[in-house]
Protein backbone atom coordinates (compact mmCIF):
# COMPACT_ATOMS: atom_id res chain seq x y z
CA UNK A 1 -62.92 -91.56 -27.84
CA UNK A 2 -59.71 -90.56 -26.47
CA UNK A 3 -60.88 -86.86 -26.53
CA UNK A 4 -64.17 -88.00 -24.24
CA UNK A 5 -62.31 -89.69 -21.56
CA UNK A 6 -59.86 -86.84 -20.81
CA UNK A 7 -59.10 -86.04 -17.22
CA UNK A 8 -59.76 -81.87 -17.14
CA UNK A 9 -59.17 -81.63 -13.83
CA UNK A 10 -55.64 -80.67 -13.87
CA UNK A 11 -57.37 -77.59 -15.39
CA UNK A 12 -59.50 -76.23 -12.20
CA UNK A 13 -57.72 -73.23 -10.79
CA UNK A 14 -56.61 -73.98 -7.56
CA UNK A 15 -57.88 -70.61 -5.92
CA UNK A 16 -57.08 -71.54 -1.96
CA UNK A 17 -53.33 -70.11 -2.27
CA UNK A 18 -54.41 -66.68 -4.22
CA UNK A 19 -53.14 -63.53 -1.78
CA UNK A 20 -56.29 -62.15 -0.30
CA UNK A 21 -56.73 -58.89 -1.06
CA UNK A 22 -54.91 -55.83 -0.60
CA UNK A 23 -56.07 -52.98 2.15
CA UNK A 24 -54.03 -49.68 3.39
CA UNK A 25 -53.04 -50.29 6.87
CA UNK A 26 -53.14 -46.52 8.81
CA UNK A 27 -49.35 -46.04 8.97
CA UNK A 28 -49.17 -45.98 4.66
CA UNK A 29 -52.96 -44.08 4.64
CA UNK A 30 -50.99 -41.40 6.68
CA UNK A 31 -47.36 -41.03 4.34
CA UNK A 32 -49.89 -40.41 2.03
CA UNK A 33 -51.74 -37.40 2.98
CA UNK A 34 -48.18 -36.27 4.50
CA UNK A 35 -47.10 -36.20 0.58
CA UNK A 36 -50.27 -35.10 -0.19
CA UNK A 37 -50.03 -31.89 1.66
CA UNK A 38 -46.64 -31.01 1.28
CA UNK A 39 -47.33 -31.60 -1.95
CA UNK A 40 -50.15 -28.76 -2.11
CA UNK A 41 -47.59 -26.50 -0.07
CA UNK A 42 -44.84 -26.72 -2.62
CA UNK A 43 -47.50 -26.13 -5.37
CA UNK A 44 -48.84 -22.98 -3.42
CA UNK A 45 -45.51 -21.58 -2.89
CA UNK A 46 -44.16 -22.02 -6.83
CA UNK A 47 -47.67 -20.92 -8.20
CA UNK A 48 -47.12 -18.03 -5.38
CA UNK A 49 -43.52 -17.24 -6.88
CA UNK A 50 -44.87 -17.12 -9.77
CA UNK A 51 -47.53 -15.18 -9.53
CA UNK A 52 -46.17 -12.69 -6.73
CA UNK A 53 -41.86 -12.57 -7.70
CA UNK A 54 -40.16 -11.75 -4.35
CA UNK A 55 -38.62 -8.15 -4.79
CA UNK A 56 -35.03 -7.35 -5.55
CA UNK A 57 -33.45 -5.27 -2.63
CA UNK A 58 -30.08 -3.55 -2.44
CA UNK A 59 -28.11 -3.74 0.62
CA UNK A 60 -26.18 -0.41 2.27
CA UNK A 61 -24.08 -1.01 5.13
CA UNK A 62 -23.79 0.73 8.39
CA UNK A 63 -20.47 2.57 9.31
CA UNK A 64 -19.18 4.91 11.71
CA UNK A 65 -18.86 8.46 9.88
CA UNK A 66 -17.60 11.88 11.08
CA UNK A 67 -19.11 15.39 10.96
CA UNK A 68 -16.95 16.10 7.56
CA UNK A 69 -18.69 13.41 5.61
CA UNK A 70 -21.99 15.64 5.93
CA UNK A 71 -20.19 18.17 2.86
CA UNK A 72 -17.82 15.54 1.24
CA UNK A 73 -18.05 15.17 -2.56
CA UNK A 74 -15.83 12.11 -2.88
CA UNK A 75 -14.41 9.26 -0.49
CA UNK A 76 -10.89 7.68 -1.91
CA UNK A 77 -8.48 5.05 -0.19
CA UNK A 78 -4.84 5.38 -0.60
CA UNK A 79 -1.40 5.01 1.19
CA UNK A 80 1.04 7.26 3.21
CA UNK A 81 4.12 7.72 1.13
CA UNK A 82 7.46 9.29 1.79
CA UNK A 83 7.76 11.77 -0.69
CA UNK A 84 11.64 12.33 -0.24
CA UNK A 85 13.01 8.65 0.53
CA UNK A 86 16.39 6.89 -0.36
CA UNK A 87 17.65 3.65 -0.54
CA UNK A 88 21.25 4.54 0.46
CA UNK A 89 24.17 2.39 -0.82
CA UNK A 90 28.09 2.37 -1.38
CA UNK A 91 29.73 3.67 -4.68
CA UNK A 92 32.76 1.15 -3.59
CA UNK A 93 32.58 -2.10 -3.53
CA UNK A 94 33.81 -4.15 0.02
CA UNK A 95 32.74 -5.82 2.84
CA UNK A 96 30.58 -4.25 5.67
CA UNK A 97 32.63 -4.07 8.66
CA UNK A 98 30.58 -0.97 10.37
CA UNK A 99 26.67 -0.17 10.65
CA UNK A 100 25.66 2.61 13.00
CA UNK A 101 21.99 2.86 12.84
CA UNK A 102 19.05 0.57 13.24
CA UNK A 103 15.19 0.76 12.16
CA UNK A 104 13.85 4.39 13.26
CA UNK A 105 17.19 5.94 14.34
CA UNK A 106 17.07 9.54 12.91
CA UNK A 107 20.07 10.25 11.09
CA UNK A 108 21.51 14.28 9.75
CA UNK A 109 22.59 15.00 6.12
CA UNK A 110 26.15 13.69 5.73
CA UNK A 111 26.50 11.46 9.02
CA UNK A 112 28.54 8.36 8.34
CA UNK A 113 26.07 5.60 8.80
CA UNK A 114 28.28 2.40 8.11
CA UNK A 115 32.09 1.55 7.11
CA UNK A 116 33.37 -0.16 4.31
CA UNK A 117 37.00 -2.20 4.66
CA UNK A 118 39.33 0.24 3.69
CA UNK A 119 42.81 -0.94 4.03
CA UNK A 120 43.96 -1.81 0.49
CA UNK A 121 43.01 1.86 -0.24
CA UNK A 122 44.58 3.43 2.75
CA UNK A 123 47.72 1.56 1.22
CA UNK A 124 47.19 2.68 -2.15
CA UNK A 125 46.69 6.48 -0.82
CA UNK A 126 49.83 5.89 0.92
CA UNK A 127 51.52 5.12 -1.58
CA UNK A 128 50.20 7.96 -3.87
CA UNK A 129 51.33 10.91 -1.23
CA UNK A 130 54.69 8.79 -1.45
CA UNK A 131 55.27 9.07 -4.88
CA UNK A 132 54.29 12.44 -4.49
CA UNK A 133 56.98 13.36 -1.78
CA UNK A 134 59.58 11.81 -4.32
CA UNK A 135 58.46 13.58 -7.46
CA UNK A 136 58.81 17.46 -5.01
CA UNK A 137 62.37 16.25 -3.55
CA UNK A 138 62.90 15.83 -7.50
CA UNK A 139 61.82 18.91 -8.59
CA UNK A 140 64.12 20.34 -6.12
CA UNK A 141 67.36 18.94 -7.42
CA UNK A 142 65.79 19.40 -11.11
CA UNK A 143 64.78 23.11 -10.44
CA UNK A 144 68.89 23.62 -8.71
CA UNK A 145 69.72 22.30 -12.29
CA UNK A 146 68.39 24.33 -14.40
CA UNK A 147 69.37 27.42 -12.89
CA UNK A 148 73.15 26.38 -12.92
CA UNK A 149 73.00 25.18 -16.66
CA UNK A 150 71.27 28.71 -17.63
CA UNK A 151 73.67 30.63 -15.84
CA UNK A 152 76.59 28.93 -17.66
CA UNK A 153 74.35 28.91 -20.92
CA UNK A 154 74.32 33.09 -20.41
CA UNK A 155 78.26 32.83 -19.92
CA UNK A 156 78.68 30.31 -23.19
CA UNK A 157 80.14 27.42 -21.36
CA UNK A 158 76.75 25.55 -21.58
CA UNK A 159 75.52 24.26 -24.47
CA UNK A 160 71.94 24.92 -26.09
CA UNK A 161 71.87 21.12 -25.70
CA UNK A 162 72.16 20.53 -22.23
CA UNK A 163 69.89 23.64 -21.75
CA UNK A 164 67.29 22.05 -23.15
CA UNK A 165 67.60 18.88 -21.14
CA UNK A 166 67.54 20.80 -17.78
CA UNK A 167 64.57 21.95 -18.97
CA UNK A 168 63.08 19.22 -20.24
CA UNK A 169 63.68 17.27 -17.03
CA UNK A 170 62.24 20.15 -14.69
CA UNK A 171 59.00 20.09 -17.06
CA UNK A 172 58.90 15.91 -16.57
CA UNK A 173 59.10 16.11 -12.72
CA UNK A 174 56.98 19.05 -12.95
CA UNK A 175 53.95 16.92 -14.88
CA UNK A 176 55.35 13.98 -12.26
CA UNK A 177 54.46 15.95 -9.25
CA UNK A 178 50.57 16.58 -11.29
CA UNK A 179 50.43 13.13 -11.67
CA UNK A 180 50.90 12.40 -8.45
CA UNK A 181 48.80 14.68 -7.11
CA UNK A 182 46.02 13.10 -9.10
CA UNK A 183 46.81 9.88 -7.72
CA UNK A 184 46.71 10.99 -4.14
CA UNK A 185 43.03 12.38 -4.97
CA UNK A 186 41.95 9.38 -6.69
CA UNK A 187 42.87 7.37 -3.89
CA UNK A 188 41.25 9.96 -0.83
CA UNK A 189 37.69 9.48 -3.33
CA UNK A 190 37.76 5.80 -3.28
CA UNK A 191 38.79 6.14 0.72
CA UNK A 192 35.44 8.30 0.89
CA UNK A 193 33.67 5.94 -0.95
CA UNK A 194 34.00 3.52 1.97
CA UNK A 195 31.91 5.83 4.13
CA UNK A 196 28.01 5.78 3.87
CA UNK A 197 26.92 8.80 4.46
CA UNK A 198 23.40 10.13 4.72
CA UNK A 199 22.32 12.04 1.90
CA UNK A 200 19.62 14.27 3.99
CA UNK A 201 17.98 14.70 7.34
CA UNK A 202 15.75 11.25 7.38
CA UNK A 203 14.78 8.75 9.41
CA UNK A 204 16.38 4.73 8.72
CA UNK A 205 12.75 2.73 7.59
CA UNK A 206 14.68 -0.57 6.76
CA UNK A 207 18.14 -2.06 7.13
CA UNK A 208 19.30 -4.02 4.06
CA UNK A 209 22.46 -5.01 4.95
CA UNK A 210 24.06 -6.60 8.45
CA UNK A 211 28.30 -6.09 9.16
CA UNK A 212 30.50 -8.89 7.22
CA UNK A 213 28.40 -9.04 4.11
CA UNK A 214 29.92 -7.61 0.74
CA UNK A 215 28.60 -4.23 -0.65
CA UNK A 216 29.00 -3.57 -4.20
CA UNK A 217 27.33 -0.47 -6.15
CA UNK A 218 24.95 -2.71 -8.33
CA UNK A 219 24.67 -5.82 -6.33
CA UNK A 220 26.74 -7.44 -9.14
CA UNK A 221 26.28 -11.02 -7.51
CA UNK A 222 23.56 -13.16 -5.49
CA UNK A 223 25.59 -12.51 -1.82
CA UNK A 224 26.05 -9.31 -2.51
CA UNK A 225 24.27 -5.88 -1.15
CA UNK A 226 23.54 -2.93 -2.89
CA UNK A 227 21.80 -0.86 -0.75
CA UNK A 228 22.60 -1.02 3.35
CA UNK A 229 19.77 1.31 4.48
CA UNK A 230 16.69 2.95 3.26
CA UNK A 231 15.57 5.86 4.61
CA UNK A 232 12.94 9.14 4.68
CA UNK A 233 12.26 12.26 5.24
CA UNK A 234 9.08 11.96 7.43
CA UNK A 235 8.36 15.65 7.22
CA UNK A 236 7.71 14.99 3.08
CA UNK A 237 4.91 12.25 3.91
CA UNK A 238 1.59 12.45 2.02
CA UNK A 239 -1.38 10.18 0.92
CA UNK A 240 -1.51 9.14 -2.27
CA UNK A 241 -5.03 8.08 -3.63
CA UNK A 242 -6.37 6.87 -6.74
CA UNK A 243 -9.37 8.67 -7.74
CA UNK A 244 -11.42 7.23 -10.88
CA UNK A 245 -11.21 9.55 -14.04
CA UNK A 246 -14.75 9.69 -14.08
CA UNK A 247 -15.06 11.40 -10.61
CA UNK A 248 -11.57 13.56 -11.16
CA UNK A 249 -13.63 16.77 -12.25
CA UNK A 250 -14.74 17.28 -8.60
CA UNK A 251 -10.96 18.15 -7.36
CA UNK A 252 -9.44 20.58 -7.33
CA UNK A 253 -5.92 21.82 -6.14
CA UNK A 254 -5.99 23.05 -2.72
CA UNK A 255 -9.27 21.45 -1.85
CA UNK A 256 -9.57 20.72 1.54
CA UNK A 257 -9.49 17.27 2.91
CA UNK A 258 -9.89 15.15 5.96
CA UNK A 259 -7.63 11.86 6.37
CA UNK A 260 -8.71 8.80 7.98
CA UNK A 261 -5.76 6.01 8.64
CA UNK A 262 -7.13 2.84 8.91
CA UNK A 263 -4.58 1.97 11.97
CA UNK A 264 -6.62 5.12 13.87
CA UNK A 265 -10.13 5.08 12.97
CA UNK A 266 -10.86 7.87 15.35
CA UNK A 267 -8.17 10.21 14.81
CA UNK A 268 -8.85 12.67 11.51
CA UNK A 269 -6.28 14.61 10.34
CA UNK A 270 -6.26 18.34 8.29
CA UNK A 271 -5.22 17.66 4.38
CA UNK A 272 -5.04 19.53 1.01
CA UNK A 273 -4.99 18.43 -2.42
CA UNK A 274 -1.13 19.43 -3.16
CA UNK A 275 -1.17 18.27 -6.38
CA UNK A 276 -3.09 16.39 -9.21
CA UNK A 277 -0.52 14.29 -11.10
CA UNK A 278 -0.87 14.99 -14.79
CA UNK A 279 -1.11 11.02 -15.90
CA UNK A 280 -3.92 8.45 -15.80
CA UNK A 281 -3.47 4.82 -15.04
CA UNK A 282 -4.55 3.00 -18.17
CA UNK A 283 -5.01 -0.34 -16.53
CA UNK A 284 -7.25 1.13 -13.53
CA UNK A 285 -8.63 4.38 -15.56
CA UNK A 286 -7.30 6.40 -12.44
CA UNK A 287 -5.58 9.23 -11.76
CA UNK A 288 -3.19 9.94 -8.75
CA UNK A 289 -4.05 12.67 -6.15
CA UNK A 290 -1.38 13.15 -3.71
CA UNK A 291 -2.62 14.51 -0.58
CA UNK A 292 -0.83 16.65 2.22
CA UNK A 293 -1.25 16.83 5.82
CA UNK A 294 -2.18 20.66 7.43
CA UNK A 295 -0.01 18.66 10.56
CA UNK A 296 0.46 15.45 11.93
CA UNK A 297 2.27 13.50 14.74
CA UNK A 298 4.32 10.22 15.32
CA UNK A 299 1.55 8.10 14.83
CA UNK A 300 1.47 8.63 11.02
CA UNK A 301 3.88 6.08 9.43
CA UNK A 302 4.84 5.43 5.46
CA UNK A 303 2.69 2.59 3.78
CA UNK A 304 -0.43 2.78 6.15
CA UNK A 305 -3.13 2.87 4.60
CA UNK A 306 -5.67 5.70 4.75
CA UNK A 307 -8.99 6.89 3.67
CA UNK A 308 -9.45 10.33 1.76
CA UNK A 309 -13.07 12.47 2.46
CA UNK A 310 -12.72 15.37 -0.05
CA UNK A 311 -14.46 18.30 1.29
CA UNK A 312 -15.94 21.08 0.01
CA UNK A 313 -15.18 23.41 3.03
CA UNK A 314 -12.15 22.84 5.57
CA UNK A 315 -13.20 20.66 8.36
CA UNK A 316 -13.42 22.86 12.09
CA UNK A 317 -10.98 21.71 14.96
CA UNK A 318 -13.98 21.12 17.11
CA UNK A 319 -15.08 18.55 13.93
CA UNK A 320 -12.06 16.80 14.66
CA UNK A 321 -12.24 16.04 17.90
CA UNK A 322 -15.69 14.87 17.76
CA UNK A 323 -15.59 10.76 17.81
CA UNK A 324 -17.48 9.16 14.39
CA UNK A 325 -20.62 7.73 15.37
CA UNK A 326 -22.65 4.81 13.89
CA UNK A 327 -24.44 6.03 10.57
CA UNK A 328 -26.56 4.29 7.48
CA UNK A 329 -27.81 6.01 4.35
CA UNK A 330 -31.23 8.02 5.49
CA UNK A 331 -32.55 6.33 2.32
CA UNK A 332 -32.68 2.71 4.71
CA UNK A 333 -34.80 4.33 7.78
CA UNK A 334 -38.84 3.69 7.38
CA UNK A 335 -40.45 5.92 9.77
CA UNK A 336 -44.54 4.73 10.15
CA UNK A 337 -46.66 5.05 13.40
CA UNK A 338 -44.08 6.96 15.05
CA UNK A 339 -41.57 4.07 14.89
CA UNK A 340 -38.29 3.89 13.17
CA UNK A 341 -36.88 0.59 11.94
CA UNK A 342 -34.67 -0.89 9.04
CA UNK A 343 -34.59 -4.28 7.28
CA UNK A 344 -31.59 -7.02 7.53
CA UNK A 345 -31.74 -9.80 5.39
CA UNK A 346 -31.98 -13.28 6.86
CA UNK A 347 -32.24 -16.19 4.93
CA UNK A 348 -33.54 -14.35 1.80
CA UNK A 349 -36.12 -13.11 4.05
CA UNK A 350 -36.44 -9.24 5.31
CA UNK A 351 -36.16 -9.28 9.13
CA UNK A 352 -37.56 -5.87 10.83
CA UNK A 353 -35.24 -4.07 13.43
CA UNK A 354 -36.53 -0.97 15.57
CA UNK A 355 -33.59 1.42 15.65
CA UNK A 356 -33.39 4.40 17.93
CA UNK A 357 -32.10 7.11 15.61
CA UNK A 358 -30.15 10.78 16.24
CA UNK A 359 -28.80 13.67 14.40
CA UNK A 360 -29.03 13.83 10.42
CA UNK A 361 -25.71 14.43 8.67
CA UNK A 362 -26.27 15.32 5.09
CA UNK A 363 -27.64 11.94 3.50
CA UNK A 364 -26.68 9.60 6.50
CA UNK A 365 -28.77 9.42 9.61
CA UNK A 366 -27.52 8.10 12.78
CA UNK A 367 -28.48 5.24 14.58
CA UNK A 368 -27.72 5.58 18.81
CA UNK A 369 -29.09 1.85 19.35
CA UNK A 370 -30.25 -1.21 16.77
CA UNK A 371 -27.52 -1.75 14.55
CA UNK A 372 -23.63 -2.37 15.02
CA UNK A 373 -20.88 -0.95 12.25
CA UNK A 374 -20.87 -3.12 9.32
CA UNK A 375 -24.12 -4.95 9.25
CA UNK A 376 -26.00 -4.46 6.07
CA UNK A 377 -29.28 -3.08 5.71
CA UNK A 378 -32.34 -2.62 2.79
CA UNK A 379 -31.80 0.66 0.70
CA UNK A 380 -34.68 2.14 -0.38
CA UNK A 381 -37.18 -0.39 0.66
CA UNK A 382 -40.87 -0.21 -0.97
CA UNK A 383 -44.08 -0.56 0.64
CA UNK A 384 -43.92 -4.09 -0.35
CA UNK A 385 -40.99 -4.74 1.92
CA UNK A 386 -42.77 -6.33 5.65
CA UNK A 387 -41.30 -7.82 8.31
CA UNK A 388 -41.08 -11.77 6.63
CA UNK A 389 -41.39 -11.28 3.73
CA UNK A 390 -38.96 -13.12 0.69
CA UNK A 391 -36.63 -10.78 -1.06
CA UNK A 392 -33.56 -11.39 -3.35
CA UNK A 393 -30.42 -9.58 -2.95
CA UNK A 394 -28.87 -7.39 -6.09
């Protein structure tokens, strides 16, 4: 009975506070096909990758280059080295009270260049021609001596005894006067052991020392100076360049050369190969070429660095004076429909640039207008390099 009168209307669904239903307003109708689309772009362009790879390209750069390079074999870097140079120093030991040169003075074989203190040796070498004085006035009285005690000797009223001590003593001040001498020359080499001298005709690169600091032969302590000035000969300067034992067959000695310093781009100097040095560097697998100037002027300094085009014929005079001009590998120029252009690279994408091109030497072509020194261009590019298109970089 209980069952029959139950109240089941705390069962009805109570459907007036349901949500009505849900519609796309136009705003999130249009993120969608927005994501939609880009979607479908992003798909094309991976199925497109996939399909189509972008091509691999190698870049060349553009550089200024000289007649020469049109019959060079081989391009090395190096540095301009003093081959006669000298860090000079003191074989005494004493402070500096005298420095007569400064960076780039030019200095003769055996000028003094700076002045150790010297007065406890001008005392000791005065004292050595002193002792020496006294040992001759010695000799003297001892020489007087002897003759008087051989005379008697020959008339018997001298003993053999006292004979032999006259001549004993003139032997003693005889080795005396030896000794002496000795000491006076000891005493005028450490005296010329003050003065620094130059050891040939040079000019001073550095100066190691200032007046007032101590000099000693092997810098024995922390505040002490070995050498006081370095110097070279600038007539002994060549370039010497490391050349990879793999490319070391194409010199020879004598071959003719054309120098390049970095500090003058468009000055070239005459060179020969003067010699091949009979080593290799284990660490770099090089060997050392030392190169030598035909002639050269002021401008060419030790440690600059310079750039070595081995030749296979002597560059002309005329060559020489010609100014580099702006040059990339022929291999980069596409020539179609009468134009001439190369391809940059700009954001993985090949970019087309007209160029206005001139004279042809050996595998490098000139470019009068389009490009500037050092900008990288496409070697070698295939048909499938156009203007736009994706490429990836070796």
């Amino acid at each position: 009975m209980e069952a029959k009168n139950a109240d089941l209307s705390a069962l009805r669904i109570d459907r007036s506070s349901e949500p009505p239903p849900r519609r796309f307003s136009p705003l999130k109708l249009g993120l969608w096909l927005v994501s939609a689309v880009v979607l479908v772009v992003a798909g094309s362009y991976f199925w497109e990758g996939l399909v189509s790879p972008a091509p691999e390209v190698k870049l060349v750069t553009a550089s200024f280059t000289s007649p020469a390079q049109s019959n060079a074999v081989l391009t090395a870097s190096g540095y301009v080295v003093a081959q006669r140079k000298a860090a000079v120093a003191s074989k005494g030991t004493g402070r500096l009270i005298s420095l007569g040169v400064v960076e780039g003075d030019r200095v003769r074989k055996d000028q003094v260049i700076a002045r150790l203190e010297d007065n406890d040796i001008r005392a000791q070498l005065d004292q050595a021609r002193a002792n020496l004085k006294l040992n001759e006035a010695e000799l003297v009285d001892a020489r007087q001596t002897l003759v008087r005690v051989r005379s008697l000797f020959e008339k018997g009223l001298a003993s053999q005894a006292e004979l032999d001590a006259a001549q004993a003593r003139h032997d003693r001040v005889l080795a005396g006067i030896d000794v002496a001498k000795a000491q006076v020359s000891g005493a005028e080499v450490a005296l010329e052991n003050m003065l620094i001298r130059a050891p040939f005709d040079g000019t001073v690169l550095t100066k190691n020392a200032d007046v007032g600091e101590i000099v000693a032969p092997f810098a024995a302590s922390a505040s002490s100076r070995a050498a006081v000035v370095t110097i070279a000969d600038m007539s002994s300067l060549q370039v010497e360049a490391d050349v990879s034992e793999s490319n070391i067959e194409r010199i020879a000695p004598d071959q003719p050369t054309e120098i390049t310093l970095d500090a003058y781009p468009e000055k070239r100097y005459q060179g020969y190969v003067a010699k091949i040095v009979p080593t290799a560097d284990r660490a770099k697998a090089t060997v050392m070429v030392k190169v030598g100037f035909v002639s050269y002027d002021t401008r060419v300094l030790p440690e600059m660095s310079a750039k070595v085009l081995f030749l296979t014929q002597a560059s002309r005079a005329q060559d020489l004076e010609q100014k580099p001009v702006l040059t990339v590998a022929s291999t980069a120029v596409v020539e179609r429909d009468g134009r001439a252009f190369v391809f940059k690279v700009s954001d993985k994408r090949a970019v087309e640039v007209p160029v206005q091109l001139g004279r042809t030497f050996g595998a490098f072509r000139e470019i009068t207008s389009g490009l500037t020194s050092g900008e990288k261009v496409v070697d070698k590019p295939s048909d499938a390099i156009v203007d736009g298109v994706s490429v990836i970089v070796k």
